[in-house]
N, C-alpha and C. Protein backbone atom coordinates (compact mmCIF):
# COMPACT_ATOMS: atom_id res chain seq x y z
N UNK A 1 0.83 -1.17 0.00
CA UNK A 1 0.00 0.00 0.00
C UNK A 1 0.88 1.24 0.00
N UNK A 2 0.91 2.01 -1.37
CA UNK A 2 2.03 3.06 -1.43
C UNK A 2 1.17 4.43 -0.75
N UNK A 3 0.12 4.56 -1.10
CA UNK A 3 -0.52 5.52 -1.01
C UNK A 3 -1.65 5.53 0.17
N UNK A 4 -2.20 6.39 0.72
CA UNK A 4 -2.91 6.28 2.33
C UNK A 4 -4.35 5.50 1.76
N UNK A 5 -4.76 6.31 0.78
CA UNK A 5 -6.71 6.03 0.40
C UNK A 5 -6.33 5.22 -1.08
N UNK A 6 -7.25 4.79 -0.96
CA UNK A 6 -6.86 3.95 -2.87
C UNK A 6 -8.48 5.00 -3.05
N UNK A 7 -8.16 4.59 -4.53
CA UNK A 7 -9.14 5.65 -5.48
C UNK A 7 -10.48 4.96 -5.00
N UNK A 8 -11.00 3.81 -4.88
CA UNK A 8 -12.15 3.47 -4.53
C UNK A 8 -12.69 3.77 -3.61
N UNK A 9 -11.59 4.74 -2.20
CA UNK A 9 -12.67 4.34 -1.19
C UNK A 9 -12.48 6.17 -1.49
N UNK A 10 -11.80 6.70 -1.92
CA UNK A 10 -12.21 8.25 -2.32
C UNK A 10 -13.34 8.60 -3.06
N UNK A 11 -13.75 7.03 -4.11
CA UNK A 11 -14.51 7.82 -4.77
C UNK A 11 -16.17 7.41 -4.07
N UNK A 12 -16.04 6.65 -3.42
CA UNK A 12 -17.69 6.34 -2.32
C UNK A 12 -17.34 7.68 -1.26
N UNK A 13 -16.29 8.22 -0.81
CA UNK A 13 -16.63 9.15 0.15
C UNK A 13 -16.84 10.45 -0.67
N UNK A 14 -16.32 10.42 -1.93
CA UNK A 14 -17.05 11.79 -2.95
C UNK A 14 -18.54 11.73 -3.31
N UNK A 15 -18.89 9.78 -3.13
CA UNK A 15 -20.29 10.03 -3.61
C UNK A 15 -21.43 9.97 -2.56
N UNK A 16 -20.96 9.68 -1.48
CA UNK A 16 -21.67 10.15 -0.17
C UNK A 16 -21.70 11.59 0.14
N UNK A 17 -20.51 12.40 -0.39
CA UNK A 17 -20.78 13.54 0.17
C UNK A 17 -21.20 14.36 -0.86
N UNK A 18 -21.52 14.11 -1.99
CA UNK A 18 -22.15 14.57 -2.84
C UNK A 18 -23.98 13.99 -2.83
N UNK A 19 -23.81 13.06 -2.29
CA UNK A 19 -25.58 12.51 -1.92
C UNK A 19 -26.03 13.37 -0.93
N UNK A 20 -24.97 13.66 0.20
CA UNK A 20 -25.72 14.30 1.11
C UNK A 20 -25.91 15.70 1.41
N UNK A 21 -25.21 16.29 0.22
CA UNK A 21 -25.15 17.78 0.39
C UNK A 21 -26.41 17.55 -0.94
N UNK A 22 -26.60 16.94 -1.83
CA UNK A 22 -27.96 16.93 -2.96
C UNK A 22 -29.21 16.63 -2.22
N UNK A 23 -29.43 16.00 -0.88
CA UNK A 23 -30.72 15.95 -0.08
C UNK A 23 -30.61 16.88 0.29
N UNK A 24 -29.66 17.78 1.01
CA UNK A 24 -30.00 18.64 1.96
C UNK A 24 -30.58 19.86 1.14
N UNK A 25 -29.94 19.89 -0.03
CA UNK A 25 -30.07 21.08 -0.49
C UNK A 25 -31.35 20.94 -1.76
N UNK A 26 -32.21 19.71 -1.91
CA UNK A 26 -33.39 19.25 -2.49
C UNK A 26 -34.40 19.59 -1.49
N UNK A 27 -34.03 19.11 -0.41
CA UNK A 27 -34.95 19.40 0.78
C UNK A 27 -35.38 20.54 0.79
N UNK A 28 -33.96 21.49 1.10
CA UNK A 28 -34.53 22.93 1.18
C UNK A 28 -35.23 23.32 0.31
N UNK A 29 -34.97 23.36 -0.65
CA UNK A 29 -35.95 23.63 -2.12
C UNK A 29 -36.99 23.38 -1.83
N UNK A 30 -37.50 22.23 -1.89
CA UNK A 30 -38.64 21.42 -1.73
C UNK A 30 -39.58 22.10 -0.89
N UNK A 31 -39.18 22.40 0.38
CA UNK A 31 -40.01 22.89 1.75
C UNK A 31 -39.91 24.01 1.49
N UNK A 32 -38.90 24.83 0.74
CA UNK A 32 -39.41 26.53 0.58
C UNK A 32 -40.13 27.04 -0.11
N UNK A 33 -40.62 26.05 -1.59
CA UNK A 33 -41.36 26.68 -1.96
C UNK A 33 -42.90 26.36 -2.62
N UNK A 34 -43.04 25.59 -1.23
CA UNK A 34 -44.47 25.12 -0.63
C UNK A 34 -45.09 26.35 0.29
N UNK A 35 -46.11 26.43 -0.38
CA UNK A 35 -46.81 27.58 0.67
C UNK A 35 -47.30 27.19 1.99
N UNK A 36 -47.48 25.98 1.69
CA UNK A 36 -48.22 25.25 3.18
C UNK A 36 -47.48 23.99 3.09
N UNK A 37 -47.63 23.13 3.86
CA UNK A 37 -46.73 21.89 3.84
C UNK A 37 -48.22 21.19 4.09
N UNK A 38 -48.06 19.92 3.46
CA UNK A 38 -49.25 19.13 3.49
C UNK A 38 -48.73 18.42 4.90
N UNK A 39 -50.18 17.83 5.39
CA UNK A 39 -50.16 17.03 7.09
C UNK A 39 -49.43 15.98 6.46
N UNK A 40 -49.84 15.32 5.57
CA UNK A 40 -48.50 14.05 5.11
C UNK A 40 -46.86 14.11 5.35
N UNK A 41 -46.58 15.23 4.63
CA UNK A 41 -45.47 15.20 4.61
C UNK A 41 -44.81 15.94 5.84
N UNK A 42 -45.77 16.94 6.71
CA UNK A 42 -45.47 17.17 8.07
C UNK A 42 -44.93 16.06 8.87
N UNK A 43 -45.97 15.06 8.47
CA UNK A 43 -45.69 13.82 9.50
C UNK A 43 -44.18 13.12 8.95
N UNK A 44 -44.43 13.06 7.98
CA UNK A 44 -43.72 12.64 6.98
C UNK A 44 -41.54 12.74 8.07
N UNK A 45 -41.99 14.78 8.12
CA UNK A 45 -40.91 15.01 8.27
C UNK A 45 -40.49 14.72 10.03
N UNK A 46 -41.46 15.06 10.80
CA UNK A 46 -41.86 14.33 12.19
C UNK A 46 -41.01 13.15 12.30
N UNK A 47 -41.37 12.31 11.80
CA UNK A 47 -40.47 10.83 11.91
C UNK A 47 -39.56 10.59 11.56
N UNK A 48 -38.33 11.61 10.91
CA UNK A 48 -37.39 11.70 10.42
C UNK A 48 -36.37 11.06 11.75
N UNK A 49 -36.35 12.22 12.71
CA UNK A 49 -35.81 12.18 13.72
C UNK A 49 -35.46 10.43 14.67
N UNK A 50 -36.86 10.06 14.67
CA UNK A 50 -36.87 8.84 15.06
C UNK A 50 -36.33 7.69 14.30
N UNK A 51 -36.72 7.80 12.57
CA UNK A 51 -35.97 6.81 11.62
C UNK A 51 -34.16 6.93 11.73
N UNK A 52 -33.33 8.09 12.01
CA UNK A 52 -32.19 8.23 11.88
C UNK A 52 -31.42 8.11 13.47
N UNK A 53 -32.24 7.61 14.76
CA UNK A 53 -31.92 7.32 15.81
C UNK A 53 -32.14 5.96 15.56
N UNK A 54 -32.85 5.45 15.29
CA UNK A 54 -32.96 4.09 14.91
C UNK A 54 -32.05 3.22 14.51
N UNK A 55 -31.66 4.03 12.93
CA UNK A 55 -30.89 3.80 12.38
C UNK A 55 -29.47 3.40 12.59
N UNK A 56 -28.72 4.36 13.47
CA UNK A 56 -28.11 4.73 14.64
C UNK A 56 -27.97 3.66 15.89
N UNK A 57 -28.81 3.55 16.32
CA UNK A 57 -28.93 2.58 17.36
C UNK A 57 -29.40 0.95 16.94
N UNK A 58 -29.95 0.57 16.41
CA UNK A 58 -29.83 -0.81 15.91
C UNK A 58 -28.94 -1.80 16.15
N UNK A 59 -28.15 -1.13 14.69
CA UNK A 59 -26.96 -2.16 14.77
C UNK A 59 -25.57 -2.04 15.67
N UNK A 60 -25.83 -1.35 16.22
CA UNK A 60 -25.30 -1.36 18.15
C UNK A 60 -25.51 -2.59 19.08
N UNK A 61 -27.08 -2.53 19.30
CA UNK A 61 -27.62 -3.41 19.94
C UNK A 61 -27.96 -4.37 19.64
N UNK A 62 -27.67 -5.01 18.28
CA UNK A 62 -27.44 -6.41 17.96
C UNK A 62 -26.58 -6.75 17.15
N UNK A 63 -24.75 -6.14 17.17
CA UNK A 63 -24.63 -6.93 17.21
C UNK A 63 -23.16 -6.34 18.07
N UNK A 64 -23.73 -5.51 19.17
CA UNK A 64 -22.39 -5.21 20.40
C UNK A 64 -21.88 -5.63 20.70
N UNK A 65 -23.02 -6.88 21.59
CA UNK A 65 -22.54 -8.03 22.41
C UNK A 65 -23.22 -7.78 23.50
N UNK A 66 -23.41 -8.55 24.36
CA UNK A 66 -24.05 -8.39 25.87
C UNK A 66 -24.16 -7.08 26.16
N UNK A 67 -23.21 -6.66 26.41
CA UNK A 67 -22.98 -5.38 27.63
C UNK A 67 -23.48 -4.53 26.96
N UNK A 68 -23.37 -4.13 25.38
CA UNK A 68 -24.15 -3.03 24.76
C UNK A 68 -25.36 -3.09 24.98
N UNK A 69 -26.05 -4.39 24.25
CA UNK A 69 -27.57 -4.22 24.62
C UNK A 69 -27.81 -4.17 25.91
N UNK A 70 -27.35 -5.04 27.06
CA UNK A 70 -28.11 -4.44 27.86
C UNK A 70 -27.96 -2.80 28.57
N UNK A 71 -26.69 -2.67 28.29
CA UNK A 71 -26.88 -0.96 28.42
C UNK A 71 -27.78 -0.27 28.00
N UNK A 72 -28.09 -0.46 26.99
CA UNK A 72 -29.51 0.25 25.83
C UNK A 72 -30.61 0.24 26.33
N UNK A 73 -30.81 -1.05 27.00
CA UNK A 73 -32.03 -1.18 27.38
C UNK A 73 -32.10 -0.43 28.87
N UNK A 74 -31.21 -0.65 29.83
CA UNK A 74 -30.92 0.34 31.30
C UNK A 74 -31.29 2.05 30.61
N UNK A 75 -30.53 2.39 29.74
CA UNK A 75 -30.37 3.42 29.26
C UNK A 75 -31.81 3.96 28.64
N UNK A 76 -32.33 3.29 27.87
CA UNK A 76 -33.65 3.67 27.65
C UNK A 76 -34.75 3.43 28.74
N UNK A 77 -34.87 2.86 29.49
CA UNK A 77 -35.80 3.00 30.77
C UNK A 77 -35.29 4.03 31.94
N UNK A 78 -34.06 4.02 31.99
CA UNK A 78 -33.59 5.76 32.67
C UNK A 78 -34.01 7.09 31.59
N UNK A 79 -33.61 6.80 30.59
CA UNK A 79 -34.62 7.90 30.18
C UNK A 79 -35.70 8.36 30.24
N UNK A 80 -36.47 7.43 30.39
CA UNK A 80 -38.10 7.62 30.26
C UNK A 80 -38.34 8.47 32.00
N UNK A 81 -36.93 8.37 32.85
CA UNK A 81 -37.02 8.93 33.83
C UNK A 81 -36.33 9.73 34.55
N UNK A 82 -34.83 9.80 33.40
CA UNK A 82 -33.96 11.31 34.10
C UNK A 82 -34.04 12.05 32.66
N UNK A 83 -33.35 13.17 32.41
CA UNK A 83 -33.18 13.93 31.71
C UNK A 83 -31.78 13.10 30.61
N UNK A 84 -31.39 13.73 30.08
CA UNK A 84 -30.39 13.40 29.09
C UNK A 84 -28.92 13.06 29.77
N UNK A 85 -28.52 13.96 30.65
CA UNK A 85 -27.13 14.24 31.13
C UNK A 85 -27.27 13.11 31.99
N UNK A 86 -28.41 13.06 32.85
CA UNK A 86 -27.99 11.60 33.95
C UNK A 86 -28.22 10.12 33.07
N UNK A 87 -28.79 10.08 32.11
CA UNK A 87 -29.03 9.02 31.31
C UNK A 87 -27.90 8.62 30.78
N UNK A 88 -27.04 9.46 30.05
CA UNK A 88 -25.56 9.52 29.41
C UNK A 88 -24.94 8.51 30.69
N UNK A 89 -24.67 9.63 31.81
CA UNK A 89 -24.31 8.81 32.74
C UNK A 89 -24.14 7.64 33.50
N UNK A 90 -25.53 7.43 33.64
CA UNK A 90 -26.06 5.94 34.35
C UNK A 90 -25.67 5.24 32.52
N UNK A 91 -25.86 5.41 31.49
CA UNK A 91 -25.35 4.45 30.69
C UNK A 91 -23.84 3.89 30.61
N UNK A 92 -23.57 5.31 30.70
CA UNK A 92 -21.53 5.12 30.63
C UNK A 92 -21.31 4.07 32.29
N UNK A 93 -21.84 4.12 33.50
CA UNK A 93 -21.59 3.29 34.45
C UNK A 93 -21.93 1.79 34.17
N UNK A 94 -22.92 1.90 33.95
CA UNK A 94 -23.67 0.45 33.27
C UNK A 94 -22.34 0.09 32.46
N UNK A 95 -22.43 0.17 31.51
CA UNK A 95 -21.35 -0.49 30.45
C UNK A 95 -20.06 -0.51 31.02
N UNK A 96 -19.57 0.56 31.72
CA UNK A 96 -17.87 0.26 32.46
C UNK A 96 -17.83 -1.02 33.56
N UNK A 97 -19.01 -1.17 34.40
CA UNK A 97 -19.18 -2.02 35.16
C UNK A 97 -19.29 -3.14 34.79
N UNK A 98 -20.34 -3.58 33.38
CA UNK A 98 -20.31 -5.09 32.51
C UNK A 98 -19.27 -5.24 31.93
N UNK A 99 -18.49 -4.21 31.35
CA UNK A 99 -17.52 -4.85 30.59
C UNK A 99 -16.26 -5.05 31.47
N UNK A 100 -16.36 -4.68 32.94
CA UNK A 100 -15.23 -4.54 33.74
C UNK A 100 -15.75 -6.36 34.08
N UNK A 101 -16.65 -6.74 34.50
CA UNK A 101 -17.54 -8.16 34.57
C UNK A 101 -17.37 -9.43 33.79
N UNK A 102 -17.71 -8.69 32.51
CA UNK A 102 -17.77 -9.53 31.36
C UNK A 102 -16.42 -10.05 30.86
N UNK A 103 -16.27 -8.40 30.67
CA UNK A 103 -14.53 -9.07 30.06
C UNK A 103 -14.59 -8.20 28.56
């Protein structure tokens, strides 16, 4: 390997970042020059948030290993009952403690 990147993996990170600057900037288009936004696509855009946490979190939790998922799962039932900052928290303890356990 003479060189750091070979041309292939330059040219998927040119075409990712050319995909994602062409949504963002379709998007904007799109939503500006709608006078009203239909309830569809309100909702539409509503669930965005949740599809790309998802996304995100998934393949974490199957295929981490023990200690991830069950962190996830500690971590999401402390949420439902501290705020963000102690959730972070009680997750980062959870997982230092299993994997200090586990191995």
């Amino acid at each position: 390997m003479d060189t750091m990147f070979h041309l292939q993996t330059l040219l998927i990170i040119a075409a990712g970042a050319i995909a994602t600057y062409l949504t963002r900037v379709g998007g904007y288009i799109f939503i500006t020059r709608m006078k009203r936004i239909p309830p569809r696509a309100e909702a539409a855009l509503n669930a965005v948030p949740a599809a790309v946490l998802t996304t995100l979190v998934a393949p974490a939790a199957v295929t981490g290993g023990l200690d991830v998922s069950l962190t996830m799962a500690v971590a999401f039932f402390a949420g439902l009952r501290v705020s963000l900052l102690p959730m972070l928290g009680i997750g980062w303890i959870v997982v230092m403690t299993l994997r200090h356990l586990i191995g």
